[in-house]
Protein backbone atom coordinates (compact mmCIF):
# COMPACT_ATOMS: atom_id res chain seq x y z
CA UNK A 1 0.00 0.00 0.00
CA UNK A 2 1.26 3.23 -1.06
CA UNK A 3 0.18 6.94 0.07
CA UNK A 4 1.01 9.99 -1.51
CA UNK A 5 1.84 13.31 0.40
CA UNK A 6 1.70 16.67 -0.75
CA UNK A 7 4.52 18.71 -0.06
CA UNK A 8 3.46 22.62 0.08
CA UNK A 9 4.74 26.10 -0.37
CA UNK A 10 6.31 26.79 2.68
CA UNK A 11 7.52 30.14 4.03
CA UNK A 12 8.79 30.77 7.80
CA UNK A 13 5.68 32.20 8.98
CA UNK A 14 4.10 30.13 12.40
CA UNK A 15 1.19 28.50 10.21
CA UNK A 16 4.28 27.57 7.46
CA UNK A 17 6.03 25.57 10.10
CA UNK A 18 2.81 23.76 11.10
CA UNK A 19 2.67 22.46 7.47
CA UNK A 20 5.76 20.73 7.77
CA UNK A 21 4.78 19.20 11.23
CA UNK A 22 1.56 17.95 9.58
CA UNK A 23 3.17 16.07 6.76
CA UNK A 24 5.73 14.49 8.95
CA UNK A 25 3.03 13.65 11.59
CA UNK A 26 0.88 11.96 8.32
CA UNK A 27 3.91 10.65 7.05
CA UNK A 28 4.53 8.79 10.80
CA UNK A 29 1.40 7.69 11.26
CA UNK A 30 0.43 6.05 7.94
CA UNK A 31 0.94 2.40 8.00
CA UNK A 32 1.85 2.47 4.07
CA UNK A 33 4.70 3.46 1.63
CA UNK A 34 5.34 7.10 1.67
CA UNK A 35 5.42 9.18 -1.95
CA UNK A 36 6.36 12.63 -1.41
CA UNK A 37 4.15 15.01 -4.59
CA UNK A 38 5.42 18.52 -4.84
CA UNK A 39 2.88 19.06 -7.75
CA UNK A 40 1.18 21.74 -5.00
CA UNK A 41 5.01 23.37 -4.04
CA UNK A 42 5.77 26.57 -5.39
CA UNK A 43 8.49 27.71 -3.00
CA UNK A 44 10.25 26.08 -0.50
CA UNK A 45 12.62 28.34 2.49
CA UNK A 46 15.29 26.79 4.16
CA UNK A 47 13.27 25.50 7.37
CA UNK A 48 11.58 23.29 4.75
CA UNK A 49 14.85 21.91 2.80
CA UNK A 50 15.97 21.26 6.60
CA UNK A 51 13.20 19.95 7.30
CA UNK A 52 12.24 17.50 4.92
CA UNK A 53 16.08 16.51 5.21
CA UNK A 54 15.74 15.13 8.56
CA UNK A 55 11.96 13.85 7.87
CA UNK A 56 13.35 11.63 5.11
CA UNK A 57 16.56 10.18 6.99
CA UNK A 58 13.82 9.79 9.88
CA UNK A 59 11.69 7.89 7.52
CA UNK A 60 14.34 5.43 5.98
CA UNK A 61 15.78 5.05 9.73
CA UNK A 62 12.61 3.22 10.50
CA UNK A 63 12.61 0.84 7.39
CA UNK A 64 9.82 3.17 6.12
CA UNK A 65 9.53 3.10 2.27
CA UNK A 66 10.01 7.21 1.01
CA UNK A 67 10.16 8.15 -2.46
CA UNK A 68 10.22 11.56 -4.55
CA UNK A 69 7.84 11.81 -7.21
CA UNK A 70 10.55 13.96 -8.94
CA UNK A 71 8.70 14.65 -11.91
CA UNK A 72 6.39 16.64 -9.99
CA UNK A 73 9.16 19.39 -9.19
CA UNK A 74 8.49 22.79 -10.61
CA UNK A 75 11.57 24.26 -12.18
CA UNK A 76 12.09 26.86 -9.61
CA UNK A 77 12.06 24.82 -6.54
CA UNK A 78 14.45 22.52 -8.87
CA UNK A 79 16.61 24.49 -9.12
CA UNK A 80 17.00 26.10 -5.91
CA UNK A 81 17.17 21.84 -3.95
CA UNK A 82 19.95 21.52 -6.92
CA UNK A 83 22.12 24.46 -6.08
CA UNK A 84 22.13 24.20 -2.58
CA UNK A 85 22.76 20.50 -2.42
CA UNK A 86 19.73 18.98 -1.52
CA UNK A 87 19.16 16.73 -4.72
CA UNK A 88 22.74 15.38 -4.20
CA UNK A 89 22.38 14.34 -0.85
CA UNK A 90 19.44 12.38 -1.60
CA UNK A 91 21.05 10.64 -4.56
CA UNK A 92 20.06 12.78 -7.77
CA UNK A 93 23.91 13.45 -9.44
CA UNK A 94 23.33 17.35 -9.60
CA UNK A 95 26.22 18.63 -8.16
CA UNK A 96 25.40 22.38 -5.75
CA UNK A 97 26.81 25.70 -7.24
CA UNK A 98 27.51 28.89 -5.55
CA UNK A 99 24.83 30.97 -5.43
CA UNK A 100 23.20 32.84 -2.90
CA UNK A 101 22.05 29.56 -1.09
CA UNK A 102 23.97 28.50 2.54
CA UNK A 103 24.41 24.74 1.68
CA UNK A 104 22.69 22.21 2.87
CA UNK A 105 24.40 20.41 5.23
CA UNK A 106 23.57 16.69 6.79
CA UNK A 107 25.56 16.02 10.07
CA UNK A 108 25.38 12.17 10.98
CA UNK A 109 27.90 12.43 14.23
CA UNK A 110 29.24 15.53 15.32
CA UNK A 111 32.51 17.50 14.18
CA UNK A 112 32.63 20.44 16.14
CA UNK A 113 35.43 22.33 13.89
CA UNK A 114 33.66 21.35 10.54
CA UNK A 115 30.42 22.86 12.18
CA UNK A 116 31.86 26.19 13.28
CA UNK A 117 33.90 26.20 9.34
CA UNK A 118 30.79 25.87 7.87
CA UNK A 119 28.78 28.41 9.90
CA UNK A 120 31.84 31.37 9.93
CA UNK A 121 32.27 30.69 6.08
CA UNK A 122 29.57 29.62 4.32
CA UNK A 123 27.00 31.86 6.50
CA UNK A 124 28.59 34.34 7.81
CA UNK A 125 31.69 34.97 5.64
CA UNK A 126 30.75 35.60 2.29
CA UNK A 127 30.49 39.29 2.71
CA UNK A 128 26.16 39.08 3.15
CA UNK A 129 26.57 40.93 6.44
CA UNK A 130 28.79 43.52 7.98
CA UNK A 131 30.54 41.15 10.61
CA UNK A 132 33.82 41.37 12.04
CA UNK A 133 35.63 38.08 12.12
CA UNK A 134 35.48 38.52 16.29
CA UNK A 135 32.15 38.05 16.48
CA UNK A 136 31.92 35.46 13.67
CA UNK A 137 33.77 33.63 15.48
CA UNK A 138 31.77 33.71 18.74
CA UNK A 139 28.43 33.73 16.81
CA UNK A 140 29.20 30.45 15.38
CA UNK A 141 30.90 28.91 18.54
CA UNK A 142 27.55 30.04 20.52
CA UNK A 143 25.76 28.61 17.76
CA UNK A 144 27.34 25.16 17.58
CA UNK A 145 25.67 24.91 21.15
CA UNK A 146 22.73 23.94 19.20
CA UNK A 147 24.55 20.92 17.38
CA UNK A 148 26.15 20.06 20.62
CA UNK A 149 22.79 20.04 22.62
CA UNK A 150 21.15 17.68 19.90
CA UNK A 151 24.24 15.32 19.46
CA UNK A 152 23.96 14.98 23.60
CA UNK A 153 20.51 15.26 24.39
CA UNK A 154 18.21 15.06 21.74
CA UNK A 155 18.60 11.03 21.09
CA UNK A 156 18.32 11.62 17.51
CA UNK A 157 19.71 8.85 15.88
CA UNK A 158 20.31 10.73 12.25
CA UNK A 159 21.83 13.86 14.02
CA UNK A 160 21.34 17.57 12.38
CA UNK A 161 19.82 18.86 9.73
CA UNK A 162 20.92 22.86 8.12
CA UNK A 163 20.17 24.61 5.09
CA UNK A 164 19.77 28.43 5.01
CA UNK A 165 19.43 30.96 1.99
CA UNK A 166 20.13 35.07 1.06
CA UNK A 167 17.15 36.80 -0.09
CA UNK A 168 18.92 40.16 -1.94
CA UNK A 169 15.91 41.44 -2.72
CA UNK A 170 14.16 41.45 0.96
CA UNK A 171 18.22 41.60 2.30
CA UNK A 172 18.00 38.99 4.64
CA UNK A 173 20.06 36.08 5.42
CA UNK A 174 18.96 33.04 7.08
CA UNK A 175 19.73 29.80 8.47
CA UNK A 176 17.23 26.63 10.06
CA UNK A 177 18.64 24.14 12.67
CA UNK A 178 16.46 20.74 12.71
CA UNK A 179 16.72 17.88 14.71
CA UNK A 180 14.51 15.24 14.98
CA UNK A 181 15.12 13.91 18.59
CA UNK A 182 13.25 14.09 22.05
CA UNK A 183 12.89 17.78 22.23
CA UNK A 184 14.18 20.45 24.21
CA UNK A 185 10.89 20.26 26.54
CA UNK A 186 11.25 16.77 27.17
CA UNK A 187 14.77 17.02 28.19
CA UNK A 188 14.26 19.74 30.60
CA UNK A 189 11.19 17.98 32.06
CA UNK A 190 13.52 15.10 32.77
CA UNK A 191 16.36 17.28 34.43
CA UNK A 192 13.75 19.51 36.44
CA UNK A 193 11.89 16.51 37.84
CA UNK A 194 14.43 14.63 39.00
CA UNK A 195 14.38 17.12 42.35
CA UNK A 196 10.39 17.36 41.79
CA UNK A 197 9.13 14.28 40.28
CA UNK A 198 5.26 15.21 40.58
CA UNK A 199 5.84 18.38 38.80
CA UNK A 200 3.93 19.39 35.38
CA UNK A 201 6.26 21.26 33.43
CA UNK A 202 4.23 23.08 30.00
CA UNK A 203 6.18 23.24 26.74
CA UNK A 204 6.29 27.00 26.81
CA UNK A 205 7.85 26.92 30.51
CA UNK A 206 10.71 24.33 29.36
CA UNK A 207 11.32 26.71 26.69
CA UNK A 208 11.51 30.08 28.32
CA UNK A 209 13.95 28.20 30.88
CA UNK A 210 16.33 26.83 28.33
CA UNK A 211 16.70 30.16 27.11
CA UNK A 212 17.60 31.64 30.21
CA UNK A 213 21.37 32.70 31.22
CA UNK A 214 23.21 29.98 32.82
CA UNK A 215 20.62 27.17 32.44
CA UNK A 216 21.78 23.75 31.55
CA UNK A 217 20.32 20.03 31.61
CA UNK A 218 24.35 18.65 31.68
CA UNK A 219 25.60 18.04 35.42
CA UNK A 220 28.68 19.74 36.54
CA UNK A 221 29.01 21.89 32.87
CA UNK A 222 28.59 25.47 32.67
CA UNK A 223 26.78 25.11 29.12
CA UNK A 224 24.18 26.90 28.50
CA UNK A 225 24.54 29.51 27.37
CA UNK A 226 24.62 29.33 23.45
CA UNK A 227 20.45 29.99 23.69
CA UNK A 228 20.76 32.72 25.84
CA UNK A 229 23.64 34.60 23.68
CA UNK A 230 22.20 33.50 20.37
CA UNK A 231 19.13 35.19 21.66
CA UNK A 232 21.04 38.44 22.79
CA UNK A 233 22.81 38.83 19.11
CA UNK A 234 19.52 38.78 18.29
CA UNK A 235 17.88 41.27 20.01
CA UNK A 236 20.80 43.47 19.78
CA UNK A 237 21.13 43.13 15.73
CA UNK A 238 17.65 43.64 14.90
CA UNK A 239 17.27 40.24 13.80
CA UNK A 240 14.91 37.32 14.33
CA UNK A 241 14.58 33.91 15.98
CA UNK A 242 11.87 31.28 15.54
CA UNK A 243 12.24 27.90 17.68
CA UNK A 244 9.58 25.35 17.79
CA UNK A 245 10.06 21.93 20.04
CA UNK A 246 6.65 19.87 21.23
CA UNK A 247 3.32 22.01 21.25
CA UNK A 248 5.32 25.31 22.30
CA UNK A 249 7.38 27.91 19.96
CA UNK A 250 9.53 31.09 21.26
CA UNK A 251 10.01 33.83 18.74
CA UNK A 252 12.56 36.66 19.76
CA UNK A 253 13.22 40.04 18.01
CA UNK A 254 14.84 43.12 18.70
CA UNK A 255 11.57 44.23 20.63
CA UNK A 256 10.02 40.80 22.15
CA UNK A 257 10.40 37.80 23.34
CA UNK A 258 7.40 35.41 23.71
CA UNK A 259 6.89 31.90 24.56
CA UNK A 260 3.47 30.58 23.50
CA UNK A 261 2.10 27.02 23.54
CA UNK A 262 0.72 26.15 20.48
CA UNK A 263 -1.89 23.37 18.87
CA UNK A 264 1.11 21.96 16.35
CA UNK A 265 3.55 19.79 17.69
CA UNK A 266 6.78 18.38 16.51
CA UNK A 267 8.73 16.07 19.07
CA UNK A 268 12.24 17.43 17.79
CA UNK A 269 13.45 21.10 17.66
CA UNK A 270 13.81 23.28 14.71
CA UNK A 271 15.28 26.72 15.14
CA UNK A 272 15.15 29.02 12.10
CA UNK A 273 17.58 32.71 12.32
CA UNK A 274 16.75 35.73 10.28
CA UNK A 275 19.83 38.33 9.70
CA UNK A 276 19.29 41.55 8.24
CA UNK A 277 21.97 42.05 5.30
CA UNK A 278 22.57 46.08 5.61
CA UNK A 279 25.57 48.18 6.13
CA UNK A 280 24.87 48.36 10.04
CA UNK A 281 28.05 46.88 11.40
CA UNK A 282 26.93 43.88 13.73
CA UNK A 283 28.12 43.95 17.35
CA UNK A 284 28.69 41.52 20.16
CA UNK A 285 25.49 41.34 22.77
CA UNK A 286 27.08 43.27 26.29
CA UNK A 287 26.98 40.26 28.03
CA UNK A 288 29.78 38.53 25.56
CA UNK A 289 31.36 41.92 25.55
CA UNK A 290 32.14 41.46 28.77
CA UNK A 291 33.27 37.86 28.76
CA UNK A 292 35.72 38.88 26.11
CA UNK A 293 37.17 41.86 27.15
């Protein structure tokens, strides 16, 4: 028995990231061969290429039967999965070009200094931004936190998932984290309840605590901290940060940060960055400032 799934258009608005939890949640559920139809996909942003990434490595972890319906791909969305390396990785011989796409990247066990390489120079360092190699370098050692985290915690047995993209014409640069793992919630639940074991701990709660300064779900570490920071650059940069894990999201930006519980639910994280690309020089949050000098 075979079922086909549509693949949509999918932005990086909330309801966009709800469309990829659906199809992976149909996709998991269906006791039947999985054919993936992008006959309905018009566009597809780097949370989805990510995304879909990790959902098919997920998929043939189990033994699950996933196919492409690859005649079903319009041209555009073709060629954007070719030059960004998607169609390689899942075995169609188009080799990536450079363009204005941040590769996509699967990472089955973790390299710490081929994570940070790719972050400082295939994100950061190809002139999209106005960032001094300082804080490139403690942007993407803050952000390799979030690699570090999954490989340790999550349980993920296909590890991390990247892609990201430049937009010239809206001048923004972006980049989406995915694992497909336990869940940040879940893994502070686990560390908080061990001193309270009758305690309900919400989604939204987890969240807001993982993203505090100092927090951390590793005994006798002082880790931590990447959330917080990452969080901080954020906020100071005028940029943008979407992270979804169980029913719960948090969304930062330069003038809010919000944790909300939400209907859709994915049991693994995904974490999605927005950079402005302008001629403001990007500085270091005060709080690295201060560890650094």
């Amino acid at each position: 028995m075979t079922q086909t799934l549509f693949v949509p258009t999918v932005n990086d608005d909330i309801s966009d990231f709800c469309k990829l939890f659906r199809l992976y949640n149909s996709a998991i559920t269906a006791n039947s061969s999985i054919i993936l139809d992008f006959s309905r996909c018009g566009f597809l942003r780097p949370n989805a290429v990510a995304f879909l990434g990790g959902f098919v490595r997920t998929m043939e972890s189990g033994a699950r039967s996933i196919k492409f319906n690859w005649s079903t791909l319009r041209e555009n969305v073709q060629v954007n999965l070719a030059q960004n390396g998607f169609l390689k990785h899942v075995g169609i011989g188009i080799d990536p070009w450079r363009g204005n796409s941040i590769p996509y990247r699967e990472d089955k066990l973790l390299n710490k200094n081929a994570i940070v390489d790719y972050l400082k120079t295939k994100w950061l360092g190809r002139g999209w931004i106005n960032v001094s190699p300082l804080l490139a370098d403690n942007i993407a050692g803050n952000l390799v936190e979030i690699y570090l985290n999954a490989f340790e915690h999550s349980k993920s047995k296909n590890g991390v998932f990247t892609c990201g993209q430049r937009y010239p014409e809206l001048e923004q640069l972006t980049l989406s984290v995915v694992d497909f793992g336990v869940g940040i919630p879940q893994n502070v639940r686990d560390f908080l309840t061990r001193t309270d074991p009758g305690s309900k701990i919400k989604s939204d709660f987890a969240l807001k605590w993982a993203f505090q300064a100092g927090t951390t779900t590793v005994d006798g570490m002082g880790r931590g901290i990447g959330l917080d920071l990452l969080k901080q650059f954020v906020k100071t940069n005028n940029g943008s940060l979407i992270l979804f894990s169980h029913d719960a999201y948090v969304i930062v930006d330069r003038d809010s940060e919000r944790y909300i519980s939400h209907e859709c639910s994915f049991h693994g994280t995904i974490m999605h960055i927005t950079l402005q690309c302008d001629e403001t020089l990007y500085v270091l949050p005060e709080e690295l400032d201060q560890k650094l000098f």
